[in-house]
Protein backbone atom coordinates (compact mmCIF):
# COMPACT_ATOMS: atom_id res chain seq x y z
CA UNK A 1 15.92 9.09 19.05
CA UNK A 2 14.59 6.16 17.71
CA UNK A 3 13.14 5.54 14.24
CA UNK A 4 9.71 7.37 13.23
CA UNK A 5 6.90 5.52 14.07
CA UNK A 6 3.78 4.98 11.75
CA UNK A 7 1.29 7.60 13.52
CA UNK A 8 4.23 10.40 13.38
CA UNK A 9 5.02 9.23 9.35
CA UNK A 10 1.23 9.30 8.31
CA UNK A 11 0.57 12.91 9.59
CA UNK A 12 3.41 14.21 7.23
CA UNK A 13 1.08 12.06 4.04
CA UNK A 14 -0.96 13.28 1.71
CA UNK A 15 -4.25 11.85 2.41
CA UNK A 16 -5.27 8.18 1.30
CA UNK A 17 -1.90 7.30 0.94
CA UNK A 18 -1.40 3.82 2.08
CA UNK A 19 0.02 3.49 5.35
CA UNK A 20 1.59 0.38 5.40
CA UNK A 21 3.40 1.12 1.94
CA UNK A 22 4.34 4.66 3.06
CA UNK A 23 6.19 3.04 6.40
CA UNK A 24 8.12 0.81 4.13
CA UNK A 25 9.64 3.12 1.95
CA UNK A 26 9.21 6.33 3.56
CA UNK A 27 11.93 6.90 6.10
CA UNK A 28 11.45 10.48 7.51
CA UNK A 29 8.75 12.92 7.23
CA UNK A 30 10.92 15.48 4.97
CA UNK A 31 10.50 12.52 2.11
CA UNK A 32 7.09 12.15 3.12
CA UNK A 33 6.41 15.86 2.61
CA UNK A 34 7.94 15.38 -0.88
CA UNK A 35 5.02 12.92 -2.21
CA UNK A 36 2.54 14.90 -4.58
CA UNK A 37 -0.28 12.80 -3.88
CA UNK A 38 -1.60 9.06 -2.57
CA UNK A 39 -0.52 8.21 -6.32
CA UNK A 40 2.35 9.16 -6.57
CA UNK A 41 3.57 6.89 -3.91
CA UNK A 42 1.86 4.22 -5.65
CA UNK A 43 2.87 4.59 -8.94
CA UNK A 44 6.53 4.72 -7.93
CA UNK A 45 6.09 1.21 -6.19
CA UNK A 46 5.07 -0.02 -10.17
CA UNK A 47 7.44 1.36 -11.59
CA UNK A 48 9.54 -0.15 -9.15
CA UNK A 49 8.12 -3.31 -10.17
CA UNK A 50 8.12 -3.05 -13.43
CA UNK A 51 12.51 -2.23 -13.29
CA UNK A 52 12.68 -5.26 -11.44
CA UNK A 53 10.20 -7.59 -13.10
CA UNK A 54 10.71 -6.69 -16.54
CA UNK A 55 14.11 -4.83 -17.31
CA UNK A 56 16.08 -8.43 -18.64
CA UNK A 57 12.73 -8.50 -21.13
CA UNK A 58 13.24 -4.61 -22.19
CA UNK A 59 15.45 -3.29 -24.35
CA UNK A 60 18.22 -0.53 -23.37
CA UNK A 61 16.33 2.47 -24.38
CA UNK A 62 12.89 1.80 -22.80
CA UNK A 63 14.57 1.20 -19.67
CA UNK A 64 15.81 4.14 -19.88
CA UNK A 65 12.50 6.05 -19.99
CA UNK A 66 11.72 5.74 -16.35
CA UNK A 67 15.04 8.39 -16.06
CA UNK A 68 12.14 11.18 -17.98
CA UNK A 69 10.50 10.81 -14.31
CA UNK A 70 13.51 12.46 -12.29
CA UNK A 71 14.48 15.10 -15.15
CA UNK A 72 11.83 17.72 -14.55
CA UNK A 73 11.24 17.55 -10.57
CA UNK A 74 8.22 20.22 -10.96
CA UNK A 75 5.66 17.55 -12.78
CA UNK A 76 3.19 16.08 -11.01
CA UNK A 77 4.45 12.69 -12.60
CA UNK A 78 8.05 13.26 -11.37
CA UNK A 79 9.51 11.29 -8.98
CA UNK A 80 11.35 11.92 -5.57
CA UNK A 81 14.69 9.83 -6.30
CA UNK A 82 15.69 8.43 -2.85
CA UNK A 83 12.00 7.23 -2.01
CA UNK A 84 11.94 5.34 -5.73
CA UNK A 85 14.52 3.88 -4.74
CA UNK A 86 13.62 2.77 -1.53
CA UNK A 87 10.57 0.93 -3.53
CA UNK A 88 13.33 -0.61 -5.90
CA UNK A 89 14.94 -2.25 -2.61
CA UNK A 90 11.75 -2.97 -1.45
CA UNK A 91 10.69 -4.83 -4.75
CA UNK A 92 14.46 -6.62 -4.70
CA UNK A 93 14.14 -7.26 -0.84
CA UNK A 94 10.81 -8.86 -1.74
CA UNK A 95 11.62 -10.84 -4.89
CA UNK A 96 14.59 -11.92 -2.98
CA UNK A 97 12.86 -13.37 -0.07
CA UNK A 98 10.40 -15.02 -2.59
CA UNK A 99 12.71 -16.73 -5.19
CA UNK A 100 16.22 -16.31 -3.78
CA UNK A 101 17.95 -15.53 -7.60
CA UNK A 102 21.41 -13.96 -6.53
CA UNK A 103 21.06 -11.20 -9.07
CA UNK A 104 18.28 -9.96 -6.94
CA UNK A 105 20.89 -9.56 -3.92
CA UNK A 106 23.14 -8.59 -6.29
CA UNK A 107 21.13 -5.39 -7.42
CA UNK A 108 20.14 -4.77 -4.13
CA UNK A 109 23.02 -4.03 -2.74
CA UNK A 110 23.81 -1.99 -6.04
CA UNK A 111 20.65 -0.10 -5.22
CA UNK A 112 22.00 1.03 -1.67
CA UNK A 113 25.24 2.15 -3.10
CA UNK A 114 23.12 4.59 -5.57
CA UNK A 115 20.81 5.61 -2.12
CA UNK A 116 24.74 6.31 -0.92
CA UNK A 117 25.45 8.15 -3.74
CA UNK A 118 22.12 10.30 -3.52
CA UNK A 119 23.81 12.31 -0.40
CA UNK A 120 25.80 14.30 -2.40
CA UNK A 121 24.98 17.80 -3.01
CA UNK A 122 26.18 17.69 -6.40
CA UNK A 123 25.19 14.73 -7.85
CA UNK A 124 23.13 14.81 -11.35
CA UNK A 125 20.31 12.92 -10.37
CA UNK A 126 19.15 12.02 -13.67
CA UNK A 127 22.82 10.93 -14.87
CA UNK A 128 22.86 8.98 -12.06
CA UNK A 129 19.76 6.91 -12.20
CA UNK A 130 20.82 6.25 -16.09
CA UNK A 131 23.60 4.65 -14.59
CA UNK A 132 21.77 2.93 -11.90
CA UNK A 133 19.14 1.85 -14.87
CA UNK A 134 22.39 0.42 -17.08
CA UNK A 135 24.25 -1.21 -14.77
CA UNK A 136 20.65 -3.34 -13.72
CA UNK A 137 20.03 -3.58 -17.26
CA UNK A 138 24.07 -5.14 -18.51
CA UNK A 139 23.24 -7.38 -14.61
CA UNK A 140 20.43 -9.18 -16.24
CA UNK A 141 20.96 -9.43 -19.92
C-alpha cells in the first residue's frame, strides 16, 4: 500500500485545518486523529519556526520552554511530539532549500534521529525533546 493520499488524510482532520500543511507533516491518519483542533496544527508549525528561526538568538532556558508543551499531553495547548517534529523538519527542509547554511542539514538530520528515537515505548518524551532542544541550541551558539 502506497502512501495516504490527501482526500483519505483530510477526513481523519479536525475541520478547517489546512490541507496542504496537514499533508506535509501529517503522515497517517492515527497522528491526524491526535490534532485537538485546526490550531493546534498551526501553532505547532510556529513554534516550529520560531526553534529554527530564533533558538541561536535565545538563551538556554527559554528554549527550553517549548518542552512545557509535551509535559502534560491532556492540555489543549500540548503538543503531539512526532507531528512537531515533522514541522521542525519541515521548517529545516525549507530553510535549507532557501539559504543552504549546513547547520540547517545538520539539525535536520538530528531531527530524524529524535523522530527515530520517538518509536520507543519507553522513551520520556519530555527528557527527550530537552535533549533534542540542547543539542540545536550548543549547534548554533
Amino acid at each position: 500500500m502506497g502512501p495516504y493520499t490527501v482526500r483519505e488524510l483530510t477526513s481523519f482532520l479536525p475541520s478547517g485545518t489546512d490541507a496542504i500543511l496537514a499533508f506535509e507533516v501529517v503522515k497517517v491518519p492515527g497522528q491526524a486523529l491526535t490534532l485537538k483542533s485546526a490550531e493546534s496544527l498551526s501553532q505547532m508549525l510556529h513554534y516550529a519556526e520560531l526553534l529554527v528561526d530564533k533558538i541561536s538568538v535565545a538563551n538556554f532556558a527559554n528554549a527550553l520552554t517549548i518542552v512545557k508543551k509535551f509535559i502534560d499531553k491532556d492540555t489543549d495547548t500540548s503538543f503531539e511530539p512526532d507531528i512537531f517534529l515533522n514541522c521542525v523538519a519541515k521548517v529545516l527542509k525549507d530553510r535549507y532549500i532557501t539559504f543552504h547554511k549546513d547547520y540547517l542539514l545538520k539539525l535536520y538530520h538530528l531531527t530524524i534521529e529524535v523522530q527515530k528515537k520517538l518509536r520507543y515505548r519507553k522513551v520520556a518524551v519530555p527528557d527527550l525533546i530537552g535533549n533534542y532542544i540542547t543539542q540545536v541550541w550548543k549547534e548554533v551558539n
